[in-house]
C-alpha atoms as a PDB file:
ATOM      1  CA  UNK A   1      14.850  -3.763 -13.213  1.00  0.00           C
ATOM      2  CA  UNK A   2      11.685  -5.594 -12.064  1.00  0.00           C
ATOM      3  CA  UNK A   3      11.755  -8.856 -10.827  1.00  0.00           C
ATOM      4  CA  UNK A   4      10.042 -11.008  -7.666  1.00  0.00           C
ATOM      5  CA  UNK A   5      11.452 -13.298  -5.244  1.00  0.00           C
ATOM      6  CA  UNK A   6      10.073 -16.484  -4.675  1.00  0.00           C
ATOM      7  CA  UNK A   7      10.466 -19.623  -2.991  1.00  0.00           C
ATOM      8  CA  UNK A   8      14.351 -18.653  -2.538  1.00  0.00           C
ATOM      9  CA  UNK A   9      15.151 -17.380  -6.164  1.00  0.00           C
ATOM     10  CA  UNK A  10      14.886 -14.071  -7.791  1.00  0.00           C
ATOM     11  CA  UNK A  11      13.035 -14.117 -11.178  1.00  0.00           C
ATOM     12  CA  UNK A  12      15.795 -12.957 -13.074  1.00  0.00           C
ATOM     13  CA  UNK A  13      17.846 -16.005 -11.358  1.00  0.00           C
ATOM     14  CA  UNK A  14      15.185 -18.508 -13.650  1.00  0.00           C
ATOM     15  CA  UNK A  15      15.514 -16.321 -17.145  1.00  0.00           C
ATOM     16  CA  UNK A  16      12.366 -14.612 -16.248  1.00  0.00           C
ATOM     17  CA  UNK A  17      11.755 -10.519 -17.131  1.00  0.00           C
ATOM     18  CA  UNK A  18       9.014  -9.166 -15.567  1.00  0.00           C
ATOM     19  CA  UNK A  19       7.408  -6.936 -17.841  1.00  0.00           C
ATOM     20  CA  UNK A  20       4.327  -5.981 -16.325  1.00  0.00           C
ATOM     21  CA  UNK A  21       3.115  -6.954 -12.847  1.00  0.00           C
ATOM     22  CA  UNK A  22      -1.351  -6.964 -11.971  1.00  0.00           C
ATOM     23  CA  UNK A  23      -2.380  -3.893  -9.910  1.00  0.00           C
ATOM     24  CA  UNK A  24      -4.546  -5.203  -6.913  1.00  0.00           C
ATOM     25  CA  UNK A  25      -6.372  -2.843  -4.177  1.00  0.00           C
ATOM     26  CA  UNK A  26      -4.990  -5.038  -1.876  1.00  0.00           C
ATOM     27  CA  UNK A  27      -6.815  -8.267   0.296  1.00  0.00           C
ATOM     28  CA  UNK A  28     -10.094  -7.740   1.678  1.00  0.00           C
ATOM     29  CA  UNK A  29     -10.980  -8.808   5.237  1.00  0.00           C
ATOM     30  CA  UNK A  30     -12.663 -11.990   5.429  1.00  0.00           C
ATOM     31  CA  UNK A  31     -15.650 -11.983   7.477  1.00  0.00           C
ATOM     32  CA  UNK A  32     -19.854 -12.831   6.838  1.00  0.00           C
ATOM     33  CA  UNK A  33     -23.137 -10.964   7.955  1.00  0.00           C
ATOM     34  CA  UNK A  34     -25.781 -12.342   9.496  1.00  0.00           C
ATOM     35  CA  UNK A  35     -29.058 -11.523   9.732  1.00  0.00           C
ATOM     36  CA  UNK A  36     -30.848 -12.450  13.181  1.00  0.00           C
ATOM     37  CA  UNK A  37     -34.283 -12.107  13.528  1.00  0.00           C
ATOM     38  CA  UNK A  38     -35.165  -9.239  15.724  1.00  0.00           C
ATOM     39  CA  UNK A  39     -32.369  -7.558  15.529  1.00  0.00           C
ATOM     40  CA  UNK A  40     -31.488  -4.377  13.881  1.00  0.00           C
ATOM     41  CA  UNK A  41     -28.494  -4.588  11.867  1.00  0.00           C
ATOM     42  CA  UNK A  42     -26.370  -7.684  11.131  1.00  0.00           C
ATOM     43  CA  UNK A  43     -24.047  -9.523  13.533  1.00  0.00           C
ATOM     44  CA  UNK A  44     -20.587  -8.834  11.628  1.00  0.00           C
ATOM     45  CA  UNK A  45     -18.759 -12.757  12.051  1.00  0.00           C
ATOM     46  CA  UNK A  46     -15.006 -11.988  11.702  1.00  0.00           C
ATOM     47  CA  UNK A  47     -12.839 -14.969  10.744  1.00  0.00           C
ATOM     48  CA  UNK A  48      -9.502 -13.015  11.982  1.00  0.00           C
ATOM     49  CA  UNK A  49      -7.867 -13.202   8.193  1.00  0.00           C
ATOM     50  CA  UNK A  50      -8.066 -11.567   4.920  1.00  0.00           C
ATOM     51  CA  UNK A  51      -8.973 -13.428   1.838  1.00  0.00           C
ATOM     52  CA  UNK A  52      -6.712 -14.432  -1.356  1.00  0.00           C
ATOM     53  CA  UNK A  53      -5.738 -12.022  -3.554  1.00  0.00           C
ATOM     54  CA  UNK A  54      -3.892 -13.468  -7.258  1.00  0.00           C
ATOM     55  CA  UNK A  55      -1.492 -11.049  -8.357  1.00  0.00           C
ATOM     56  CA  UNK A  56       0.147 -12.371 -11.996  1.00  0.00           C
ATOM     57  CA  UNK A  57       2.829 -11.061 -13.815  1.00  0.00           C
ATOM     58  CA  UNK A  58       3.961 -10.522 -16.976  1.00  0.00           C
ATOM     59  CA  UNK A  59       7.068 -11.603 -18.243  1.00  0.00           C
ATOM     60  CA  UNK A  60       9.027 -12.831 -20.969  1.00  0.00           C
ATOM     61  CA  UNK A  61      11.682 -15.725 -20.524  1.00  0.00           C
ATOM     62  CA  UNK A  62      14.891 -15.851 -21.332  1.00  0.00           C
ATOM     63  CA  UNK A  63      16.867 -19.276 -21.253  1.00  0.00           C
ATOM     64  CA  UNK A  64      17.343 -22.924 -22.891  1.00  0.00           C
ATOM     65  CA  UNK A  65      15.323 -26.057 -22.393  1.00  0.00           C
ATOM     66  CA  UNK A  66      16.934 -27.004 -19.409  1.00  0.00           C
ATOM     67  CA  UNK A  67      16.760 -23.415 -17.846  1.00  0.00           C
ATOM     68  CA  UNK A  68      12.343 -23.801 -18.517  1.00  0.00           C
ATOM     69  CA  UNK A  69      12.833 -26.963 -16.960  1.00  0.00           C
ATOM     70  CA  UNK A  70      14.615 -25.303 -13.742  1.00  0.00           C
ATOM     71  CA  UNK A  71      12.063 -22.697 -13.880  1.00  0.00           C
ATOM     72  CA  UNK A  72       9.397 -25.209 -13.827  1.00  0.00           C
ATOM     73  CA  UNK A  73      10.320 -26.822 -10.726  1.00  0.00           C
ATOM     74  CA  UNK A  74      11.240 -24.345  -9.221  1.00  0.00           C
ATOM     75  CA  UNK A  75       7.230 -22.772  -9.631  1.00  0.00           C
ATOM     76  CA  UNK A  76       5.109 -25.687  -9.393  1.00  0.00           C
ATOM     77  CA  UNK A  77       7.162 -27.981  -6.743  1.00  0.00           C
ATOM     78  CA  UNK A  78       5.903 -27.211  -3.561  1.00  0.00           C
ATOM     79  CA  UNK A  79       2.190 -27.446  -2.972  1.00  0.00           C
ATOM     80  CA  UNK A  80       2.343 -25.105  -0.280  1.00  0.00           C
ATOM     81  CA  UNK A  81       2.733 -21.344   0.205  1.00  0.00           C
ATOM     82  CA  UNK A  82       6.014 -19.770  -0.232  1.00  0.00           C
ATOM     83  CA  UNK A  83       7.659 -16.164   0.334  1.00  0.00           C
ATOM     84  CA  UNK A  84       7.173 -13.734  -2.806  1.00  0.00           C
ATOM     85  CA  UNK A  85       8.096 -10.264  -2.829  1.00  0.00           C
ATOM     86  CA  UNK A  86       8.937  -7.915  -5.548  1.00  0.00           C
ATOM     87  CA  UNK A  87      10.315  -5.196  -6.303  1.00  0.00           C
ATOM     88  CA  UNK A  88       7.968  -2.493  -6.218  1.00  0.00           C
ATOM     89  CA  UNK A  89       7.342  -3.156  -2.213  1.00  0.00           C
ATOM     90  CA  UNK A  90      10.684  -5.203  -1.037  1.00  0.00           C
ATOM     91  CA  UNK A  91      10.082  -4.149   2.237  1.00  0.00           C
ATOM     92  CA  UNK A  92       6.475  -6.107   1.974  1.00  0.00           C
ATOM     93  CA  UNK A  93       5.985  -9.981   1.757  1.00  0.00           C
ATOM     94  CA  UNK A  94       3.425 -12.357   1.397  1.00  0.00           C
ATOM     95  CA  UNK A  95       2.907 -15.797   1.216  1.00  0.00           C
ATOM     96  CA  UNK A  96       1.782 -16.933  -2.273  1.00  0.00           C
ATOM     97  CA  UNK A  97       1.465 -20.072  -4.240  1.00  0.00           C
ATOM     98  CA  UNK A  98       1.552 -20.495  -8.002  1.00  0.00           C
ATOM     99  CA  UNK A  99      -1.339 -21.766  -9.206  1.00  0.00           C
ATOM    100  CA  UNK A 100      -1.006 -21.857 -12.918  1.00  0.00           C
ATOM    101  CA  UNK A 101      -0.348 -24.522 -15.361  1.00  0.00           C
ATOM    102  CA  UNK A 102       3.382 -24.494 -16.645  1.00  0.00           C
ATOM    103  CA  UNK A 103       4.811 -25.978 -19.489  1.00  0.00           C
ATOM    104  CA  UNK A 104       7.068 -23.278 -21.063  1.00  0.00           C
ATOM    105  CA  UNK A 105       7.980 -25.133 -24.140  1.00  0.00           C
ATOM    106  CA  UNK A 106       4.457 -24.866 -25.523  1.00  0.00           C
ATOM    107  CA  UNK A 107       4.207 -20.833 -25.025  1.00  0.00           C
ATOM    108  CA  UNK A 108       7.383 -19.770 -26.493  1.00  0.00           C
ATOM    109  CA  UNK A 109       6.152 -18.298 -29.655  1.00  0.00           C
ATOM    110  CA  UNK A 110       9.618 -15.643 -29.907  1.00  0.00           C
ATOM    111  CA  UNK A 111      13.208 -15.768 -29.284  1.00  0.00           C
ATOM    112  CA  UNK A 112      15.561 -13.140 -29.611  1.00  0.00           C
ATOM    113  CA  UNK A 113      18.904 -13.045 -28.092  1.00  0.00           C
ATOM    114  CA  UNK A 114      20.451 -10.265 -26.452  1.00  0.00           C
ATOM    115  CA  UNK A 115      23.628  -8.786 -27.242  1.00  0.00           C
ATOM    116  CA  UNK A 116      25.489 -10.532 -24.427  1.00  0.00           C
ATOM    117  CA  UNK A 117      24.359 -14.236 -26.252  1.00  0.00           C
ATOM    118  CA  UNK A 118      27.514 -15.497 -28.602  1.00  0.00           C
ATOM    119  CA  UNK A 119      25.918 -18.928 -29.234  1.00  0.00           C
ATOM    120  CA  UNK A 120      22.968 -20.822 -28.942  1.00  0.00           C
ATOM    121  CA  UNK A 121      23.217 -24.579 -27.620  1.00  0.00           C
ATOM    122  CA  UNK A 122      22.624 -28.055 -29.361  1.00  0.00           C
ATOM    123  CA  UNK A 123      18.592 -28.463 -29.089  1.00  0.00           C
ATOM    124  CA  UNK A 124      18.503 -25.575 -27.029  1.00  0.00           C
ATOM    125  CA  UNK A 125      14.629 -24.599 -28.727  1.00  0.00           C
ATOM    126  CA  UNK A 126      14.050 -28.227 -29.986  1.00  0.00           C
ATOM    127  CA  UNK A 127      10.656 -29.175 -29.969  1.00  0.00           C
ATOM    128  CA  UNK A 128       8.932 -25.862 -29.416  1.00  0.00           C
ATOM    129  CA  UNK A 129       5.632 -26.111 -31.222  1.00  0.00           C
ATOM    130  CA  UNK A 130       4.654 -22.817 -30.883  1.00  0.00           C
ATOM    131  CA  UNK A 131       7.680 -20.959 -31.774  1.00  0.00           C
ATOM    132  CA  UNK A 132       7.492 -18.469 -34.400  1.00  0.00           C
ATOM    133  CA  UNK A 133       9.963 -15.925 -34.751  1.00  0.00           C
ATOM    134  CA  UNK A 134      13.742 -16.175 -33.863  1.00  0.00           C
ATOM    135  CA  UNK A 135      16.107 -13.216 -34.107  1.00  0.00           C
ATOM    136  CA  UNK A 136      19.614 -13.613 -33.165  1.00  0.00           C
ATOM    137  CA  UNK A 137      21.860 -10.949 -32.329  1.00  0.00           C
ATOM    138  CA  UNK A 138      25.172  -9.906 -33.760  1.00  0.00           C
ATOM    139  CA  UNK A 139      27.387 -11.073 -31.062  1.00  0.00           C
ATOM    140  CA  UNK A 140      25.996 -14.619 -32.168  1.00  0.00           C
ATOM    141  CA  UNK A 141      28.006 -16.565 -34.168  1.00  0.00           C
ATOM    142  CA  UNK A 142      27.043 -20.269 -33.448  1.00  0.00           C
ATOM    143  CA  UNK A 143      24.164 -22.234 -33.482  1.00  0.00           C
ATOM    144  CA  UNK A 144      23.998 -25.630 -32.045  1.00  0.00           C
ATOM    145  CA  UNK A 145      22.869 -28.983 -34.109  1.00  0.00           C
ATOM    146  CA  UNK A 146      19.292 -28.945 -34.022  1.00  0.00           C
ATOM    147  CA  UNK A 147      19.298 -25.781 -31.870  1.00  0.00           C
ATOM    148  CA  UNK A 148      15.530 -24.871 -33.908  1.00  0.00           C
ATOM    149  CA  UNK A 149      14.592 -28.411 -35.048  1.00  0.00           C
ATOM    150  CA  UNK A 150      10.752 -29.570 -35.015  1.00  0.00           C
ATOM    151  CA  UNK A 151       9.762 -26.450 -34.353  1.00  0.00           C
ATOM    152  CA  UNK A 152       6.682 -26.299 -36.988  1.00  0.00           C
ATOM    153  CA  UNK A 153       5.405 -23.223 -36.498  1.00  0.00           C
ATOM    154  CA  UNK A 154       9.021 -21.215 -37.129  1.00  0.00           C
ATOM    155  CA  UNK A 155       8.383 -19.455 -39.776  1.00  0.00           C
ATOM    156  CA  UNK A 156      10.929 -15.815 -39.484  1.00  0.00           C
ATOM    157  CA  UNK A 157      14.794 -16.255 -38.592  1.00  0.00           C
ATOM    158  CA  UNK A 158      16.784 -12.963 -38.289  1.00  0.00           C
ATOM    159  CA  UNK A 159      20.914 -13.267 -38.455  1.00  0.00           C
ATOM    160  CA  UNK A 160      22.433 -10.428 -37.851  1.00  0.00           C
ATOM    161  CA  UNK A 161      25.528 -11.398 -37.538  1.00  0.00           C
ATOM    162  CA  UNK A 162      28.141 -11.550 -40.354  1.00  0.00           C
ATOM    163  CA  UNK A 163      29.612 -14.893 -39.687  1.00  0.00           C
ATOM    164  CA  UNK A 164      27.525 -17.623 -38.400  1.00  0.00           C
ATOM    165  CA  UNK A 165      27.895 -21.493 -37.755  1.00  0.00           C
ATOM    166  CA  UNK A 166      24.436 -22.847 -37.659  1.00  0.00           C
ATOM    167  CA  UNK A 167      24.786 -26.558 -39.585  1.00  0.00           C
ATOM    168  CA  UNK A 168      21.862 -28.298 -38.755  1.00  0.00           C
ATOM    169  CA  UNK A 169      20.791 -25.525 -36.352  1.00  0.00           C
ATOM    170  CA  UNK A 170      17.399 -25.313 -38.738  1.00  0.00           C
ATOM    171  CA  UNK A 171      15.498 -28.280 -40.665  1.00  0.00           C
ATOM    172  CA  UNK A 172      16.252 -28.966 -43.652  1.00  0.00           C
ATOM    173  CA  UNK A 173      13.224 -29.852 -45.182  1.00  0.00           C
ATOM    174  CA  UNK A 174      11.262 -26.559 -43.994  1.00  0.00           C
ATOM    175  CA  UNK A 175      14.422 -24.373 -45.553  1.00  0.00           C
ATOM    176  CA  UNK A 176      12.803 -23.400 -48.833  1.00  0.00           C
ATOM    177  CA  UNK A 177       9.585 -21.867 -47.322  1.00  0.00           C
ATOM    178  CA  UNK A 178      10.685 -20.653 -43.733  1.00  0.00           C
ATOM    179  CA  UNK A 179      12.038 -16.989 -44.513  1.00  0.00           C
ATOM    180  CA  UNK A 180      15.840 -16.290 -43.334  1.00  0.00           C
ATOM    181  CA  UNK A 181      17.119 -12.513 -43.179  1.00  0.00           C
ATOM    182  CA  UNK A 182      20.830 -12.260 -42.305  1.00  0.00           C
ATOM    183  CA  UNK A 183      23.072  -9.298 -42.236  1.00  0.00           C
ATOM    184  CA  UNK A 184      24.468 -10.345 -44.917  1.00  0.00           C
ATOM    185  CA  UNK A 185      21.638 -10.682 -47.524  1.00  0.00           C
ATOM    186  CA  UNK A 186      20.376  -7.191 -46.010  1.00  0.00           C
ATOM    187  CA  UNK A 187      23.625  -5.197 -47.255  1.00  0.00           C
ATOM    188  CA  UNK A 188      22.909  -6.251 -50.824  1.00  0.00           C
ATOM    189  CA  UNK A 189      19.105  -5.163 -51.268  1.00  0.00           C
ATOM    190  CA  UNK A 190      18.269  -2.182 -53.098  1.00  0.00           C
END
């Protein structure tokens, strides 16, 4: 499993799945040339550091509202550098600061839960405006009040579970046009 460590939390700690991590050549020295006049060759000024590299990563997020909220804070609250390693070089550290902009709700265009998940919670993806897609595991079998409300973009909802409590889980008014697949409905196509 890849994850990093950061600012005392592992990224699988904060819902996070770290699909893909930047390669980087790794930091260059920081120093400047300068050219004297009659002189051959520059005089090499060496600042004693090595400049910023930005390594990013991938990843894909796994949690409720309150869990992006967690994982907010826990990224953007100090303004200073913290400890990151990951998990391709444990034994190696740096000291990093996130620099990104980070409000979750507005990026999470897919959910799907994993077999573990048995029920979603009450506005758990409430107020997503980006979210597409949802599919929803077998193991599932309840859905929380409003769990996928004002979510306009939600357009594909996969059930595969055979019994499901979702009342209210979906708006009503989008129910005719947003496409739902369930277990169910799939064992009686030809």
């Amino acid at each position: 499993m890849s994850y990093f460590f950061f600012n005392g939390y592992y990224s699988y700690e904060m819902g996070l799945i770290v699909e893909e991590k930047s390669i980087y050549n790794g930091p260059k020295p920081d120093f400047e040339l300068i050219s004297a006049p009659g002189r051959d060759g520059d005089i090499i000024l060496d600042h004693n550091r090595y400049k910023n590299v930005e390594v990013s990563y991938t990843v894909s997020f796994i949690g409720t509202k309150e869990k992006a909220a967690a994982l907010r804070q826990w990224l953007c609250a100090r303004a200073d550098y913290g400890y990151l390693f990951d998990a391709e070089q444990p034994d190696h550290f740096r000291y990093a600061v996130f620099i990104s902009q980070l409000n979750i709700e507005e990026v999470i265009q897919f959910v799907a839960a994993a077999d573990s998940v048995t029920s979603i919670g009450a506005h758990a993806f409430e107020g997503c405006p980006v979210l597409e897609e949802v599919i929803l595991g077998e193991d599932v079998t309840q859905i929380g009040e409003a769990a996928f409300t004002d979510c306009p973009r939600l357009m594909n909802v996969t059930l595969l579970s055979d019994t499901i409590s979702a009342n209210g889980a979906f708006p009503d008014d989008r129910m005719d046009w947003m496409l739902i697949r369930s277990a169910l409905t799939e064992r009686f196509r030809s």
